[in-house]
N, C-alpha and C. Protein backbone atom coordinates (compact mmCIF):
# COMPACT_ATOMS: atom_id res chain seq x y z
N UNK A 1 0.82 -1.18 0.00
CA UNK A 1 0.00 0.00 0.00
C UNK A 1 0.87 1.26 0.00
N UNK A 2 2.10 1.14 1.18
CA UNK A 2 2.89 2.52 1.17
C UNK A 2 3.34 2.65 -0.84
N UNK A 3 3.60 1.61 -1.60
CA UNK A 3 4.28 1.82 -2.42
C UNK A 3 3.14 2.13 -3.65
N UNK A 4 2.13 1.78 -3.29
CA UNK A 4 0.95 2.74 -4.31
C UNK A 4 1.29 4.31 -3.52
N UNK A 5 0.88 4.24 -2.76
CA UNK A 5 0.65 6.11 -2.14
C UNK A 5 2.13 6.73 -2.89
N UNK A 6 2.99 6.17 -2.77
CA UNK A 6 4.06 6.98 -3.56
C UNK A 6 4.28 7.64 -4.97
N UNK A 7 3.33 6.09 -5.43
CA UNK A 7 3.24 6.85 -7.02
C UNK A 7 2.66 7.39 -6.63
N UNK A 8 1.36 7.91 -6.13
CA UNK A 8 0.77 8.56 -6.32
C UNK A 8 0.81 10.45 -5.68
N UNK A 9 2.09 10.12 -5.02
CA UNK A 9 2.25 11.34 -4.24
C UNK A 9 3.32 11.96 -5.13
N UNK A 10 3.61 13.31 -5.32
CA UNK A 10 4.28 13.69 -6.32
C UNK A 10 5.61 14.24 -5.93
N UNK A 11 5.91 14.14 -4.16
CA UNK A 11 7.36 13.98 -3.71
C UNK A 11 7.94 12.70 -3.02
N UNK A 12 9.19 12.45 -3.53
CA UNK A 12 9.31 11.14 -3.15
C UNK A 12 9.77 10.56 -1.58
N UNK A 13 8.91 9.57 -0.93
CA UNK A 13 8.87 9.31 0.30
C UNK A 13 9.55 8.13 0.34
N UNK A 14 10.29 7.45 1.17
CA UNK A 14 10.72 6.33 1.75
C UNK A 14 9.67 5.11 2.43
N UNK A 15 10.09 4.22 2.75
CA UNK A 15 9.31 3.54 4.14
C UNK A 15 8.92 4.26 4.87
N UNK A 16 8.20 3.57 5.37
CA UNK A 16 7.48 4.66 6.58
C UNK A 16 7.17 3.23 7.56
N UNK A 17 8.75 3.30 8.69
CA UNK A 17 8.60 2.14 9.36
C UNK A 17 7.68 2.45 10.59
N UNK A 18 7.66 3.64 10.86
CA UNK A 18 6.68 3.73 12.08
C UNK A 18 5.18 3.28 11.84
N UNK A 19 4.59 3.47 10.46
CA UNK A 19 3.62 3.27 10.45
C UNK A 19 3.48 2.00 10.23
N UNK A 20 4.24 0.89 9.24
CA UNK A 20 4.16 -0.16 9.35
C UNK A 20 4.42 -1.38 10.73
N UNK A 21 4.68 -0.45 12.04
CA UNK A 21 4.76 -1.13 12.89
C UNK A 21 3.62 -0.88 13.47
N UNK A 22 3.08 0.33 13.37
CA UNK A 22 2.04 0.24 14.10
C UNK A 22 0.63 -0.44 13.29
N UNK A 23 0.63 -0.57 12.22
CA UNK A 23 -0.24 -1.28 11.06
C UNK A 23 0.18 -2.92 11.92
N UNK A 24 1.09 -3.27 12.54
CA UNK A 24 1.66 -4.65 12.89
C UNK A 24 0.91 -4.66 13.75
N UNK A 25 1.36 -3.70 14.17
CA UNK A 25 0.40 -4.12 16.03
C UNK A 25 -0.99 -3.98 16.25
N UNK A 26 -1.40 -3.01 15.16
CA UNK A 26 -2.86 -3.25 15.11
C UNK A 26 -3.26 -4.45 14.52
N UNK A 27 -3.54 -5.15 13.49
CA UNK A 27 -3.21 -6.21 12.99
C UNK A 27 -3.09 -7.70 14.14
N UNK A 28 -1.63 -7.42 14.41
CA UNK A 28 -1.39 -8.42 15.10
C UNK A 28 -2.10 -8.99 16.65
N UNK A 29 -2.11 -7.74 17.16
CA UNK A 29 -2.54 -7.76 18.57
C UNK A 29 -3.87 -7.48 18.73
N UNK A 30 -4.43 -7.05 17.65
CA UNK A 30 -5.75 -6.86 17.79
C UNK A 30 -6.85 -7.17 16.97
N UNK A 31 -6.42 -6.89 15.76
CA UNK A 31 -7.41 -7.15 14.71
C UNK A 31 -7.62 -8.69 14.57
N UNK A 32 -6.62 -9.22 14.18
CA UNK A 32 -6.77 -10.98 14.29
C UNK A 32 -7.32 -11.46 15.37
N UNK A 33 -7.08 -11.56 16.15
CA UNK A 33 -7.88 -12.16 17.48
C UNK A 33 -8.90 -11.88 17.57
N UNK A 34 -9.61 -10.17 17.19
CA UNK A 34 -10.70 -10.25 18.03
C UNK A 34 -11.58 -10.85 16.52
N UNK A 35 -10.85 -11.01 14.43
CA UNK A 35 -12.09 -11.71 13.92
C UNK A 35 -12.09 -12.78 14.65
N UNK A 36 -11.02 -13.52 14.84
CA UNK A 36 -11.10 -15.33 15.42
C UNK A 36 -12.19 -15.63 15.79
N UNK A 37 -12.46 -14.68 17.45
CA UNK A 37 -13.43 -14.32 18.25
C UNK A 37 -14.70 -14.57 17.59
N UNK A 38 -14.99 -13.24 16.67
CA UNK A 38 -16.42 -13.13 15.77
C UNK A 38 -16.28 -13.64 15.26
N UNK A 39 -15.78 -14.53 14.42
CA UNK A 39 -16.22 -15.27 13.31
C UNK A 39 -16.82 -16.74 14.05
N UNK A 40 -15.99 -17.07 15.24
CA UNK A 40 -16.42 -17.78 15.86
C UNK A 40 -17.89 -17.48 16.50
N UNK A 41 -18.30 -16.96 17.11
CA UNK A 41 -19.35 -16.41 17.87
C UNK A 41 -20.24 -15.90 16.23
N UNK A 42 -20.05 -15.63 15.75
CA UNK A 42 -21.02 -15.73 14.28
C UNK A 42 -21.38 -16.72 13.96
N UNK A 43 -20.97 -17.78 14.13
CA UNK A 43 -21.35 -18.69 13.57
C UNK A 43 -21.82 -19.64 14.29
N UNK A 44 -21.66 -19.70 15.52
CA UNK A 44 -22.21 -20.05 16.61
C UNK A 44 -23.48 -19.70 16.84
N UNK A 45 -24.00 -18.73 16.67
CA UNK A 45 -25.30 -17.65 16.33
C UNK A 45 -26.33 -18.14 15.66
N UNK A 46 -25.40 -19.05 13.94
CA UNK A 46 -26.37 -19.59 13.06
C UNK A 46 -26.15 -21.03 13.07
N UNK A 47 -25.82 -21.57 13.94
CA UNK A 47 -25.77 -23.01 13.81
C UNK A 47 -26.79 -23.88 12.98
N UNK A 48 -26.01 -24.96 12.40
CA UNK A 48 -27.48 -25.31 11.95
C UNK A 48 -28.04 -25.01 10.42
N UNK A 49 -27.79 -23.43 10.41
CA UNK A 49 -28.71 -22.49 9.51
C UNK A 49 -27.41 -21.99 8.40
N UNK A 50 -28.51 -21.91 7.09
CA UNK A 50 -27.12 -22.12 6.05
C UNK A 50 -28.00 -21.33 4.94
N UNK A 51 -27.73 -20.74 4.14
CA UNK A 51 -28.26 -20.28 2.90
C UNK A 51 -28.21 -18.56 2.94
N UNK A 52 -28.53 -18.44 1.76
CA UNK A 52 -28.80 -16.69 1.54
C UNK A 52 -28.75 -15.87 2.22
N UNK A 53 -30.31 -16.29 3.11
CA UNK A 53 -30.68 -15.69 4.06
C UNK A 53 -29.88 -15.32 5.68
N UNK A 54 -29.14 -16.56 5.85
CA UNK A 54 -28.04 -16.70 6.78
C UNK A 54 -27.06 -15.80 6.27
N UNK A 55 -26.20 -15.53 5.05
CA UNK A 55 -25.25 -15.38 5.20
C UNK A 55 -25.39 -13.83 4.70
N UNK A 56 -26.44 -13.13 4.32
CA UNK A 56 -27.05 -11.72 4.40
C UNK A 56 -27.26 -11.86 6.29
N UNK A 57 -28.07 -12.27 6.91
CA UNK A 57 -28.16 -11.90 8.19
C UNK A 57 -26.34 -11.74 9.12
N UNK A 58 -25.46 -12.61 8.81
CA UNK A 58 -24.29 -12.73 9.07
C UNK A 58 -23.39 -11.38 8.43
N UNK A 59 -23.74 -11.00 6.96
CA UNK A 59 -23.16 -9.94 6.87
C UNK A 59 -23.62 -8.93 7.08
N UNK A 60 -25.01 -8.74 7.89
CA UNK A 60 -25.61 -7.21 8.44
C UNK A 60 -24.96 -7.26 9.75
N UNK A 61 -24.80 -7.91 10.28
CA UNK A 61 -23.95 -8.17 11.48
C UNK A 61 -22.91 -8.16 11.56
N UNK A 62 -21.69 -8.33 10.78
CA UNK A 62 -20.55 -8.10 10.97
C UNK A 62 -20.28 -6.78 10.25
N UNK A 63 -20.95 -5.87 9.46
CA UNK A 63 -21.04 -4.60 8.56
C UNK A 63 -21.63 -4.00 9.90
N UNK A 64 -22.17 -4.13 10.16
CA UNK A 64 -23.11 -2.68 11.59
C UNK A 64 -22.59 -3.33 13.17
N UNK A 65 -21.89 -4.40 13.24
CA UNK A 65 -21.01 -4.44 14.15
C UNK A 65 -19.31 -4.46 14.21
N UNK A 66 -19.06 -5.57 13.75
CA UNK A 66 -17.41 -5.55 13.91
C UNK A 66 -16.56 -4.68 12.84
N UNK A 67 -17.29 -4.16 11.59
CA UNK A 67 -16.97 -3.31 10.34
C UNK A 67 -16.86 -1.57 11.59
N UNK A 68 -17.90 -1.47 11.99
CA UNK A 68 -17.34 -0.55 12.79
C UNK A 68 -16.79 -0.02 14.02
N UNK A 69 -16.58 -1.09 14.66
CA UNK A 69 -15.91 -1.56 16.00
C UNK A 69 -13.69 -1.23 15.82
N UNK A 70 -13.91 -2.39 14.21
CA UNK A 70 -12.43 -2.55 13.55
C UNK A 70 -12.03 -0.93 13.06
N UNK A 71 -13.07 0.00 12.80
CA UNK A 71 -12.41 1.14 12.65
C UNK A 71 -11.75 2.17 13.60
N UNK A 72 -13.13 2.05 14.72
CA UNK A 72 -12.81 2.61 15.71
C UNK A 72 -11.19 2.09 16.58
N UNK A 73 -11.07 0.81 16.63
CA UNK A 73 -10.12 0.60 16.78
C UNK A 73 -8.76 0.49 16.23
N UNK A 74 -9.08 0.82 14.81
CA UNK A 74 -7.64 1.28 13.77
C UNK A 74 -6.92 2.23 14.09
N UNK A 75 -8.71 3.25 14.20
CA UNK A 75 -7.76 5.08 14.57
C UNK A 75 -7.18 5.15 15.84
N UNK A 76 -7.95 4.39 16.95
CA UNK A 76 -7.64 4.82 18.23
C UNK A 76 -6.04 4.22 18.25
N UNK A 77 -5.98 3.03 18.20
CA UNK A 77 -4.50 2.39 18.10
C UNK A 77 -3.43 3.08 17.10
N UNK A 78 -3.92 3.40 16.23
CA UNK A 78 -2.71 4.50 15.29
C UNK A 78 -2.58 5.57 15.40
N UNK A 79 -3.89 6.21 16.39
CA UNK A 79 -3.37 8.08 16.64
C UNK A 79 -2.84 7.74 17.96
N UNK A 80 -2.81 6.64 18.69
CA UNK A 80 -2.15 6.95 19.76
C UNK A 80 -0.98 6.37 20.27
N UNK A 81 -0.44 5.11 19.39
CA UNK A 81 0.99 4.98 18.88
C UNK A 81 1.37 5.78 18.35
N UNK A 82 0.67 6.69 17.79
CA UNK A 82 1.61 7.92 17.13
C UNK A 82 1.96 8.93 17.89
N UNK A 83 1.10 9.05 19.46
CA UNK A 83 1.28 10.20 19.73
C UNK A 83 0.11 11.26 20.31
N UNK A 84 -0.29 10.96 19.40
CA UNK A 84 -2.08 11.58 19.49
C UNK A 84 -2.83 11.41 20.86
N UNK A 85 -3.17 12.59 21.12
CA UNK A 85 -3.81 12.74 22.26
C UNK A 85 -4.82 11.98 22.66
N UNK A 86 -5.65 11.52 23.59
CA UNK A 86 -7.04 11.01 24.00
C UNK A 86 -8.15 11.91 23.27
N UNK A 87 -8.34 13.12 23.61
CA UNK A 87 -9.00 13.88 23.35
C UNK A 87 -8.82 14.24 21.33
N UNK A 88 -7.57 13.86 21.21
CA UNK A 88 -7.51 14.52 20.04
C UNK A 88 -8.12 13.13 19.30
N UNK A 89 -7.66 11.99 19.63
CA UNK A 89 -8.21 10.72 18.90
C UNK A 89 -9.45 10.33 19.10
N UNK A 90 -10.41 10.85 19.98
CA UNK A 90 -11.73 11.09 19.91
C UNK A 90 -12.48 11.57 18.78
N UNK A 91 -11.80 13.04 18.66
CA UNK A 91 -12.29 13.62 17.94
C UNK A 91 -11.95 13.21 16.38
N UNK A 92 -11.03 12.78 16.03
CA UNK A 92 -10.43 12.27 15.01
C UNK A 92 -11.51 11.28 14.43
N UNK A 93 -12.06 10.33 15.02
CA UNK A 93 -12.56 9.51 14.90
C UNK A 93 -14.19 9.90 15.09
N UNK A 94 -14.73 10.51 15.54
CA UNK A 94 -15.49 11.32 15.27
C UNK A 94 -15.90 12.18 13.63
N UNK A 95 -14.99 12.44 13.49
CA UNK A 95 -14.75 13.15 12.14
C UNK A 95 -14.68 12.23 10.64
N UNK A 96 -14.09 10.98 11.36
CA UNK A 96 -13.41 10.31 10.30
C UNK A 96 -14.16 8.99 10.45
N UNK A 97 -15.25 8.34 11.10
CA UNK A 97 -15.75 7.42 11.45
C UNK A 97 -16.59 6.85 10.03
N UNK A 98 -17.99 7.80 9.61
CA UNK A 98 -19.08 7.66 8.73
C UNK A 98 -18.41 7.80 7.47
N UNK A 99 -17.45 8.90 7.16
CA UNK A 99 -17.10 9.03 5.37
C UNK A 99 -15.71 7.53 5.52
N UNK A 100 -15.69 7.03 6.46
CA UNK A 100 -14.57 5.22 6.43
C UNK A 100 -15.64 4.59 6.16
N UNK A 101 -16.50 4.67 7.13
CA UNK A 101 -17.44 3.35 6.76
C UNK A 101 -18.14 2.79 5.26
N UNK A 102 -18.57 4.47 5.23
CA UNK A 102 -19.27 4.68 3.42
C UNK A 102 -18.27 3.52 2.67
N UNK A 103 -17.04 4.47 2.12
CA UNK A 103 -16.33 4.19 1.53
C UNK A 103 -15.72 2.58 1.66
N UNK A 104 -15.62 2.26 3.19
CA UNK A 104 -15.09 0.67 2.85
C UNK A 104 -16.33 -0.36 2.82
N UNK A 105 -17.67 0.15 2.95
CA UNK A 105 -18.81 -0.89 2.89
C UNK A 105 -18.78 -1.15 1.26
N UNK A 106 -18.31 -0.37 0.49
CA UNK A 106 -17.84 -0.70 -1.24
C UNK A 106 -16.66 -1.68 -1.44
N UNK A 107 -16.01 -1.89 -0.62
CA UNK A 107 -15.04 -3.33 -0.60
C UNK A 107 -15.76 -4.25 0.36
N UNK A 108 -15.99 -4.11 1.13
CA UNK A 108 -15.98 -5.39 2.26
C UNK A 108 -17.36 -5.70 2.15
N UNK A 109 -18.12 -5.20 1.73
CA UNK A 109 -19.64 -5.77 1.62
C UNK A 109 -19.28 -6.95 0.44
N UNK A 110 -19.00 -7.03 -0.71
CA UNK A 110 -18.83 -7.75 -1.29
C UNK A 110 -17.38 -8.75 -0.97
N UNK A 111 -16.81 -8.42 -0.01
CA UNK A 111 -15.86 -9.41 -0.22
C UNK A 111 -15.82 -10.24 0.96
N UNK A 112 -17.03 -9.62 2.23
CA UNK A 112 -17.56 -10.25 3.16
C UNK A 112 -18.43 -11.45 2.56
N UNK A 113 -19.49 -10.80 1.87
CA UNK A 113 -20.27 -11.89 1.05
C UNK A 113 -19.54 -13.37 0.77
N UNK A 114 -18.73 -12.86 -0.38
CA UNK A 114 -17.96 -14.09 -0.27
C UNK A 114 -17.31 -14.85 0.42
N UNK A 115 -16.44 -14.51 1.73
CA UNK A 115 -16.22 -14.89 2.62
C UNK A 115 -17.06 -15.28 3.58
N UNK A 116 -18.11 -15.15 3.69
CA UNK A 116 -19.11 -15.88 4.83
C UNK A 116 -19.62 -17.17 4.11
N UNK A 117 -20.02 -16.74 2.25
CA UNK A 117 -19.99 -17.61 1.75
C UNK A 117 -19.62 -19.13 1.30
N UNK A 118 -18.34 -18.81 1.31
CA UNK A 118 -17.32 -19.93 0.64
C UNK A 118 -16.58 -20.53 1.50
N UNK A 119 -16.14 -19.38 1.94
CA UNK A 119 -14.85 -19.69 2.90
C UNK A 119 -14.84 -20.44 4.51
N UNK A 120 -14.54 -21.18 4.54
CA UNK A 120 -14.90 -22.05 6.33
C UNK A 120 -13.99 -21.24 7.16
N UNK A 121 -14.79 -21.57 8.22
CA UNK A 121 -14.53 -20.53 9.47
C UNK A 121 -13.52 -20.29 9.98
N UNK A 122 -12.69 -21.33 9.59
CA UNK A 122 -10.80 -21.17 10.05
C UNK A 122 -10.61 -20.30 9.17
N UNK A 123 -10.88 -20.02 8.01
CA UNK A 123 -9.94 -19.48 6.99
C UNK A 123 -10.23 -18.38 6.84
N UNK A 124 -11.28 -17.44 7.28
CA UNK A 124 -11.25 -16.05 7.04
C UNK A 124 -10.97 -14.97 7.90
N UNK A 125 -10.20 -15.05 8.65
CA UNK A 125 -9.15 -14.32 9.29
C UNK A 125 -8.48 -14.31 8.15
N UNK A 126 -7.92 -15.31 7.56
CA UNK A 126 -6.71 -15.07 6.11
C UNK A 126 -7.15 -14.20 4.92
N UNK A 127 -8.81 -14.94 4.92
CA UNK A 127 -9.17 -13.60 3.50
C UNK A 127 -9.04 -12.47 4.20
N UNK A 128 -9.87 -12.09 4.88
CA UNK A 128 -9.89 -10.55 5.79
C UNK A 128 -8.24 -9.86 5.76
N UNK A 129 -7.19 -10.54 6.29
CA UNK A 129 -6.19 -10.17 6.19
C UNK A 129 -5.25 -9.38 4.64
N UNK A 130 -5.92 -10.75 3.71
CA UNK A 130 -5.25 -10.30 2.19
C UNK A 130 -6.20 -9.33 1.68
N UNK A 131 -7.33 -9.34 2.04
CA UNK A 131 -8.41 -8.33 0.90
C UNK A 131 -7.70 -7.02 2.18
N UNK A 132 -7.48 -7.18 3.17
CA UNK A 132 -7.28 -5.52 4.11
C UNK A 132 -5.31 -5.47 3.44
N UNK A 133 -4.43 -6.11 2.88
CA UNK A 133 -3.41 -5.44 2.14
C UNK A 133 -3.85 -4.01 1.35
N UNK A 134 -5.17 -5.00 0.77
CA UNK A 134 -5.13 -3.79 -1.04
C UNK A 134 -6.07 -2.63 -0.07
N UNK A 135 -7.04 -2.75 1.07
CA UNK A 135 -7.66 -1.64 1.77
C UNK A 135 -6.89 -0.58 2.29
């Protein structure tokens, strides 16, 4: 991702290891574990229950819950490894909460779909992981 933003930025930037560590630790320490969690407890929910209708009810639920839970917890963990105040990462997130969501319910709605779809319950922590590279 840093190496798209470069083309696209019109002075030339390096790595940017701070942010890729903290992209780690969000990621690592947090984001993975807590899908494990939901995907587990999702599906636990629909036991049993399998089709369309399940896996639309499964993705209104992980879109109006953990879709915006995972943001709130992106910004808070990256404005404040960075530095960023309490107060200021409130507000940040505040600001920046509804025009994220818009915009990533155009990837992850469809690539949730498929993943609730296809994919068995061990394995989508891994999609989630590769489709959030290109996010």
């Amino acid at each position: 991702m840093q190496a798209l933003e470069r083309r696209a930025s019109p002075e030339p930037r390096g790595w940017d290891v701070p942010r890729t560590a903290r992209m780690c630790v969000y990621s690592g320490l947090w984001l993975s574990p807590f899908l494990h969690g939901w995907y587990r407890g999702l599906d636990a929910a629909f036991v049993g229950r399998s089709g369309l209708s399940t896996t639309l009810a499964k993705l209104a639920l992980d879109q109006s819950i953990a879709g915006p839970s995972c943001m709130v917890m992106f910004y808070a963990i990256n404005n404040l490894l960075d530095g960023v105040s309490f107060a200021d990462t409130r507000e940040r997130i505040a600001e920046r909460l509804w025009p994220t969501l818009t915009t990533l319910w155009c990837l992850w709605i469809p690539a949730q779909f498929f993943n609730l779809s296809f994919v068995p319950q061990n394995k989508r922590v891994l999609v989630v992981n590769f489709v959030g590279v290109g996010w």
